[in-house]
Protein backbone atom coordinates (compact mmCIF):
# COMPACT_ATOMS: atom_id res chain seq x y z
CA UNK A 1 -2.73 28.64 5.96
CA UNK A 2 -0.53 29.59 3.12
CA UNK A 3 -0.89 27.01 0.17
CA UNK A 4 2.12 25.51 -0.91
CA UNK A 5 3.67 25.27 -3.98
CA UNK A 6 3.30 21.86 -4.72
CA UNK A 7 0.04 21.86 -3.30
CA UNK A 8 -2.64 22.45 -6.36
CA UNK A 9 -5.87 24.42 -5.68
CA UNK A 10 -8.06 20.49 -6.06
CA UNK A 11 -6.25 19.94 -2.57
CA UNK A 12 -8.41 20.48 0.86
CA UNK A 13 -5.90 21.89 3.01
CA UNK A 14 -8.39 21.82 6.09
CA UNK A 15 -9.25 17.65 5.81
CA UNK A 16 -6.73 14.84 7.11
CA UNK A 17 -5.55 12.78 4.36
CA UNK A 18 -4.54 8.90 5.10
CA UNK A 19 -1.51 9.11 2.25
CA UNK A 20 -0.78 12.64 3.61
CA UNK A 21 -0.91 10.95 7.75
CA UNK A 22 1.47 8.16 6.30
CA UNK A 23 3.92 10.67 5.18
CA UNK A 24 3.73 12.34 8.46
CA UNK A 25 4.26 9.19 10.60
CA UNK A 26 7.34 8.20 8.24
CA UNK A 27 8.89 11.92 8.58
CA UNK A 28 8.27 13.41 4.90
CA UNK A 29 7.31 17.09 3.89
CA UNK A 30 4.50 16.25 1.57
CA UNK A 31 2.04 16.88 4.28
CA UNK A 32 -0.01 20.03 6.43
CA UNK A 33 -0.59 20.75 9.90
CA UNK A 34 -3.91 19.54 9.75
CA UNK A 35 -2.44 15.69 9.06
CA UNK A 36 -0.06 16.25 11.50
CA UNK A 37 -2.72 16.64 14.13
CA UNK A 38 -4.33 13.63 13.00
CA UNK A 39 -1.36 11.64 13.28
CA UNK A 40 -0.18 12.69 16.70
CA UNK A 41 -3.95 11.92 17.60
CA UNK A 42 -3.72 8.69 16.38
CA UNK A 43 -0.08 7.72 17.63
CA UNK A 44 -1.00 8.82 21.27
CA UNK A 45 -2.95 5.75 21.33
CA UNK A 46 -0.54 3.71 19.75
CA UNK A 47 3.00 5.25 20.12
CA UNK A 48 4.39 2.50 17.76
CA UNK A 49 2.65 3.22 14.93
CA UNK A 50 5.28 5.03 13.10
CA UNK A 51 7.73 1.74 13.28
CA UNK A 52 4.63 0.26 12.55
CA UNK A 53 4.09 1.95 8.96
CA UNK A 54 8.90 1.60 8.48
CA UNK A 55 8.11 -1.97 9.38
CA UNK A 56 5.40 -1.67 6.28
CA UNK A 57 8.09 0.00 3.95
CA UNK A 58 10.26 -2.38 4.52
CA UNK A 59 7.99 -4.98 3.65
CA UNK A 60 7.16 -3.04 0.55
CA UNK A 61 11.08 -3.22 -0.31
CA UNK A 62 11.44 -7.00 0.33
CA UNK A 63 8.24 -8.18 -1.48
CA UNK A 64 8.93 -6.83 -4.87
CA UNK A 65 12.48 -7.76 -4.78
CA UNK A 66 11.18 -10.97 -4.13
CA UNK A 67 8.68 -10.90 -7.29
CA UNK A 68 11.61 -9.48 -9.53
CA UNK A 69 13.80 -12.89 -8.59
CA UNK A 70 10.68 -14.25 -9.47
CA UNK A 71 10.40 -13.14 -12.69
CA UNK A 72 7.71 -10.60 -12.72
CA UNK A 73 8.42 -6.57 -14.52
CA UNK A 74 5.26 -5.21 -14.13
CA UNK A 75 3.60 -3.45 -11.18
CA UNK A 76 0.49 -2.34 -10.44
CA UNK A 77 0.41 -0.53 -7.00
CA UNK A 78 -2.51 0.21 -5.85
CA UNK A 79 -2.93 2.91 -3.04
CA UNK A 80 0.60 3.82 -3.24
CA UNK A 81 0.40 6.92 -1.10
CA UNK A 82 3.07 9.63 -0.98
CA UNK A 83 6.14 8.95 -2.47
CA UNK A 84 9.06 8.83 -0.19
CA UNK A 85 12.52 7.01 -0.46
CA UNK A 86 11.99 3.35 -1.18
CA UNK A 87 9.21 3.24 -2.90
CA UNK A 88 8.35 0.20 -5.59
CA UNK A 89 9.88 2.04 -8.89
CA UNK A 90 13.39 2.64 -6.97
CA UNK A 91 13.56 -1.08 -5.93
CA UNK A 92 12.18 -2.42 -9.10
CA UNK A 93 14.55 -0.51 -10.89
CA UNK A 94 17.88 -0.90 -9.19
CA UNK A 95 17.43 -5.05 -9.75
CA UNK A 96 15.67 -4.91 -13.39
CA UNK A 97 15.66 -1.30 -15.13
CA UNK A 98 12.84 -3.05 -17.84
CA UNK A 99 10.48 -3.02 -14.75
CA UNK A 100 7.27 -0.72 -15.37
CA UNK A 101 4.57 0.76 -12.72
CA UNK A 102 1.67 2.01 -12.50
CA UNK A 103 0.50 3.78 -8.96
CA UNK A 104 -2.33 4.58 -8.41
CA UNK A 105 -4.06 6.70 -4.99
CA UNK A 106 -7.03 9.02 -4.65
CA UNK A 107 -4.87 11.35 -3.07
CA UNK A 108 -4.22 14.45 -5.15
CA UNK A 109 -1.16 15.39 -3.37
CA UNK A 110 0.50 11.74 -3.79
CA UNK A 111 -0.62 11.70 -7.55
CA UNK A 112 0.69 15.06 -8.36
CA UNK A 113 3.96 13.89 -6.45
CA UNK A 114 4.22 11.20 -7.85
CA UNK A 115 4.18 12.07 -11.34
CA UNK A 116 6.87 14.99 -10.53
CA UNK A 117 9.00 12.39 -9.18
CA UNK A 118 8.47 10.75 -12.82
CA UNK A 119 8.24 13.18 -14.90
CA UNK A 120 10.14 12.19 -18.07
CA UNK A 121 9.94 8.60 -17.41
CA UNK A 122 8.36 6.39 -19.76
CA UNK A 123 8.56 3.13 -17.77
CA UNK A 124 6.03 4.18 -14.89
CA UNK A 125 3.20 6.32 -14.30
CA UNK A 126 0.71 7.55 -11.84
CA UNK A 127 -2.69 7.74 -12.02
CA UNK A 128 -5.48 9.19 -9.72
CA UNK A 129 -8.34 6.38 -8.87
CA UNK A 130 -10.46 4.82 -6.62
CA UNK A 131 -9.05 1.22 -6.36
CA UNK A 132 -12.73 -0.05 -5.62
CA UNK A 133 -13.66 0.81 -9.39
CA UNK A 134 -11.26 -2.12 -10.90
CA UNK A 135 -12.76 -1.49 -14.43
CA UNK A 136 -11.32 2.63 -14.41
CA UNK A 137 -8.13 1.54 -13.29
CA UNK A 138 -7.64 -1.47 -15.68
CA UNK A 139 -8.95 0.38 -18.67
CA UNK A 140 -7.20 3.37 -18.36
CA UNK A 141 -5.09 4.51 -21.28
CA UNK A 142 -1.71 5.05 -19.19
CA UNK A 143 -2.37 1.10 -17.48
CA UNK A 144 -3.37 -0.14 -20.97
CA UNK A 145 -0.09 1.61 -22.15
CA UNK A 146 2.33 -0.01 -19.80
CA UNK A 147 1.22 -2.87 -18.90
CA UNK A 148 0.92 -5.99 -21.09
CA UNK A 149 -1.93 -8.40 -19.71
CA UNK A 150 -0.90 -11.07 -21.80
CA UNK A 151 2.57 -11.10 -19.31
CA UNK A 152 2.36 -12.13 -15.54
CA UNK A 153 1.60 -8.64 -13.03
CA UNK A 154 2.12 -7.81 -9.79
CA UNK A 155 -0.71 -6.28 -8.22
CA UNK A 156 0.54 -4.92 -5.33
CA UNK A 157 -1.86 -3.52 -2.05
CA UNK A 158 0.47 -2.17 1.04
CA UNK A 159 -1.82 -0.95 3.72
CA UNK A 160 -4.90 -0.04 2.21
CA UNK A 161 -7.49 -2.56 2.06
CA UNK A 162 -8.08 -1.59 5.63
CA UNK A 163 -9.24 1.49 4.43
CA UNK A 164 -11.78 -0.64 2.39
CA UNK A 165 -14.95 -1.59 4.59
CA UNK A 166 -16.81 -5.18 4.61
CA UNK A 167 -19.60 -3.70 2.05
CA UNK A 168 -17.42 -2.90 -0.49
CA UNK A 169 -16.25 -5.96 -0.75
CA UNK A 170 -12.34 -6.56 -0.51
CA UNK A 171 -12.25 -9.46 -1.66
CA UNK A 172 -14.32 -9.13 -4.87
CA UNK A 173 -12.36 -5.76 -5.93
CA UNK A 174 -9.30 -7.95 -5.52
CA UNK A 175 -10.83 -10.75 -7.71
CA UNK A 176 -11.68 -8.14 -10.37
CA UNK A 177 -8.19 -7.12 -10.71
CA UNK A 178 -6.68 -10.66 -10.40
CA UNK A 179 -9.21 -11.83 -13.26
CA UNK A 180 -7.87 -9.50 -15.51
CA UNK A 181 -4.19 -10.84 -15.28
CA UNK A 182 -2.31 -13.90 -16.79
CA UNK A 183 -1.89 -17.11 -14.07
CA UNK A 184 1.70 -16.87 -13.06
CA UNK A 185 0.84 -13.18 -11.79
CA UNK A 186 1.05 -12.38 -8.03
CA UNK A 187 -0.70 -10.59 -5.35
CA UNK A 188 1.22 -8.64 -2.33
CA UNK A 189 -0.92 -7.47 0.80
CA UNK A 190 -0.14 -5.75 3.90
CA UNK A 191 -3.06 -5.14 6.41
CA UNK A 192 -3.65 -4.04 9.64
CA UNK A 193 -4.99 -6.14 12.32
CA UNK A 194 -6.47 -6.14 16.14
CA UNK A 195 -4.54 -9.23 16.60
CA UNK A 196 -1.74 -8.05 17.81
CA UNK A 197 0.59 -7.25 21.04
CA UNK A 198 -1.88 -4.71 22.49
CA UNK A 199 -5.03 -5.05 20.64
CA UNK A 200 -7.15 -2.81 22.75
CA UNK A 201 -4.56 -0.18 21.78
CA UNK A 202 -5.12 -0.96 18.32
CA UNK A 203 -8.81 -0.54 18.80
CA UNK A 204 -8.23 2.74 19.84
CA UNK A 205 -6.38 3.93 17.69
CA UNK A 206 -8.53 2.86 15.11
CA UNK A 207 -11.54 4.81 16.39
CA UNK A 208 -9.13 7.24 16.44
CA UNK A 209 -8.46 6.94 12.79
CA UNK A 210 -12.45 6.48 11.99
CA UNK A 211 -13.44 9.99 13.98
CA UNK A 212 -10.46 11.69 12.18
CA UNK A 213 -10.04 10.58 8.82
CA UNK A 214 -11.94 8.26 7.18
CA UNK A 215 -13.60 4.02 7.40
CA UNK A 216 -10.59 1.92 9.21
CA UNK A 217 -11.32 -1.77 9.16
CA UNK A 218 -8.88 -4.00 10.77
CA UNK A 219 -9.17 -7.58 10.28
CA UNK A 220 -8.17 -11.22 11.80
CA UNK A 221 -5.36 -13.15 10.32
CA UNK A 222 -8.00 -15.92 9.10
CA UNK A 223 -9.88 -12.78 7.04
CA UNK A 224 -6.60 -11.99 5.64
CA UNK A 225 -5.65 -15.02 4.48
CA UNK A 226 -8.89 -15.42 2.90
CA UNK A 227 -8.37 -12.48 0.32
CA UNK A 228 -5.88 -14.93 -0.83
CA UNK A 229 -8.21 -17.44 -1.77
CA UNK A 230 -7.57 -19.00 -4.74
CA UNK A 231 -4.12 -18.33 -5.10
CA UNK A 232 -1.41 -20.02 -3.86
CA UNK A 233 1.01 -18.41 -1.31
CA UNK A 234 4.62 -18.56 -1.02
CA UNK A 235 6.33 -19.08 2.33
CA UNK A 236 6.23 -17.65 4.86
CA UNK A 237 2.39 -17.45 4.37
CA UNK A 238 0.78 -15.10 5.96
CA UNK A 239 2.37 -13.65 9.18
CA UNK A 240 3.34 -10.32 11.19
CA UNK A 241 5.34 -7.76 8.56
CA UNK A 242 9.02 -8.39 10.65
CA UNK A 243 8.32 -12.63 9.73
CA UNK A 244 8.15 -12.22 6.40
CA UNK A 245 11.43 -13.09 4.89
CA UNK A 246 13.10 -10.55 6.62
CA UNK A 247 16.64 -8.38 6.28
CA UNK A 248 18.92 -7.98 8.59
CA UNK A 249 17.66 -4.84 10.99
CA UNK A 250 14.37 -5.23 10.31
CA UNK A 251 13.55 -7.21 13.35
CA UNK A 252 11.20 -4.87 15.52
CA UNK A 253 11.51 -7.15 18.87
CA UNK A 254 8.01 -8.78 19.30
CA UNK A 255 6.85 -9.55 16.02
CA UNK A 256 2.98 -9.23 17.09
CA UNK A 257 3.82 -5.21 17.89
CA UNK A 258 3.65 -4.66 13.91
CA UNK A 259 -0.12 -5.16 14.54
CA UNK A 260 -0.32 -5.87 10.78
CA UNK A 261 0.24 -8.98 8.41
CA UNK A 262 1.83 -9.56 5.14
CA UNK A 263 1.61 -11.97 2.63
CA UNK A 264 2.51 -12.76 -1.31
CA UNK A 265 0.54 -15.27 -3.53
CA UNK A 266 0.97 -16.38 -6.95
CA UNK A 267 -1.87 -16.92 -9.31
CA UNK A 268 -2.53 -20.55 -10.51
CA UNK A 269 -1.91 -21.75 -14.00
């Protein structure tokens, strides 16, 4: 196929991407025919996905408004995927315009977009990394830059630690980064789970995913919860994406259909 424009020669235009599946499931360009494929794959196993992964932005939208009421200007975002309308910078900014990000994704094509998108901007950045090295990300010049430790973070993880198997350890990479922040900081997770309306669709799908793309590891409510170990979590707790704290329209019927869970935690002091 013909390469696109914003599509730099680094970029495999012949291997399904998860950022670049994401974009295709919520209706953006920034993806090829290739990820398309996947994506129908994987949603004719689970037709709801793609209110699955709205239901997901929306989450995204009403967790860091949440954290800016709370106090907290910085962001770090990890796996932020393709950027598409509504993503944490927009929010941030339209409630506190001193607000500063950092994304970061192993995805060339969400990196590259990213930083278009910002070009110019001196308040956030985007960075490409491998959020299971916690010492490249936090050391980086462009994190060290905008973010000040010494000031409560927001270390933000929307549907990607199921992308992160049991041996790599989930919940020590998310210690690592949490160490390295001030108490009064917060965590924000969104993962899929089997439990769910129809899990065995879910298990499908997730095969699906594995065959297609890359390691998919869904996981119970009780091993979701327990990546917040340690810190302590504001209500709702942790629940189904359309429970937690939700706007009006975001209601997706049965709550359980979302197949995923959401919570946000604050760091002791």
């Amino acid at each position: 196929m013909e390469r696109p424009v914003w599509a730099g020669p680094e970029i495999d235009l012949d291997r399904p991407s998860a950022a670049r599946i994401y974009d295709a499931h919520l209706g953006g360009f920034h993806n090829f025919q290739v990820d398309r494929e996947a994506a129908a794959k994987i949603a004719a196993f689970m037709p709801e996905l793609p209110d699955i992964l709205r239901a997901n932005r929306s989450f995204l939208r009403r967790a860091v408004r949440e954290l800016i009421d709370l106090g907290v200007t910085q962001f770090l975002d990890l796996g932020s995927g393709i950027p598409t309308v509504g993503n944490v910078h927009e929010i941030a900014w339209k409630a506190n315009p001193d607000c500063r990000i950092v994304y970061v994704d192993l995805d060339p094509v969400a990196v590259s977009h990213s930083r278009a998108i910002l070009g110019g901007i001196g308040q956030a950045t985007a960075l490409r990394g491998d959020l299971r090295r916690p010492k490249d990300i936090l050391s980086n010049p462009e994190t060290q830059r905008l973010l000040d430790f010494s000031q409560p973070i927001a270390v933000l993880m929307f549907a990607v630690l199921h992308f992160v198997p049991d041996e790599d350890d989930p919940a020590g990479i998310i210690r690592q980064y949490l160490d390295a922040t001030v108490p009064g900081s917060y965590l924000a997770i969104s993962h899929a789970s089997l439990e769910g309306s129809e899990p065995e669709k879910a298990q499908e799908a997730t095969q699906q995913f594995r065959r297609s793309v890359t390691e998919f590891s869904m996981r119970t409510r009780a091993e979701i919860t327990g990546l917040f170990d340690g810190l302590d979590l504001i209500d709702p707790g942790v629940v189904y994406l359309p429970e937690w704290r939700p706007d009006p329209g975001d209601e997706i019927g049965d709550p359980r259909r979302a197949s995923t869970f959401a919570g946000v935690a604050r760091k002791r002091g």
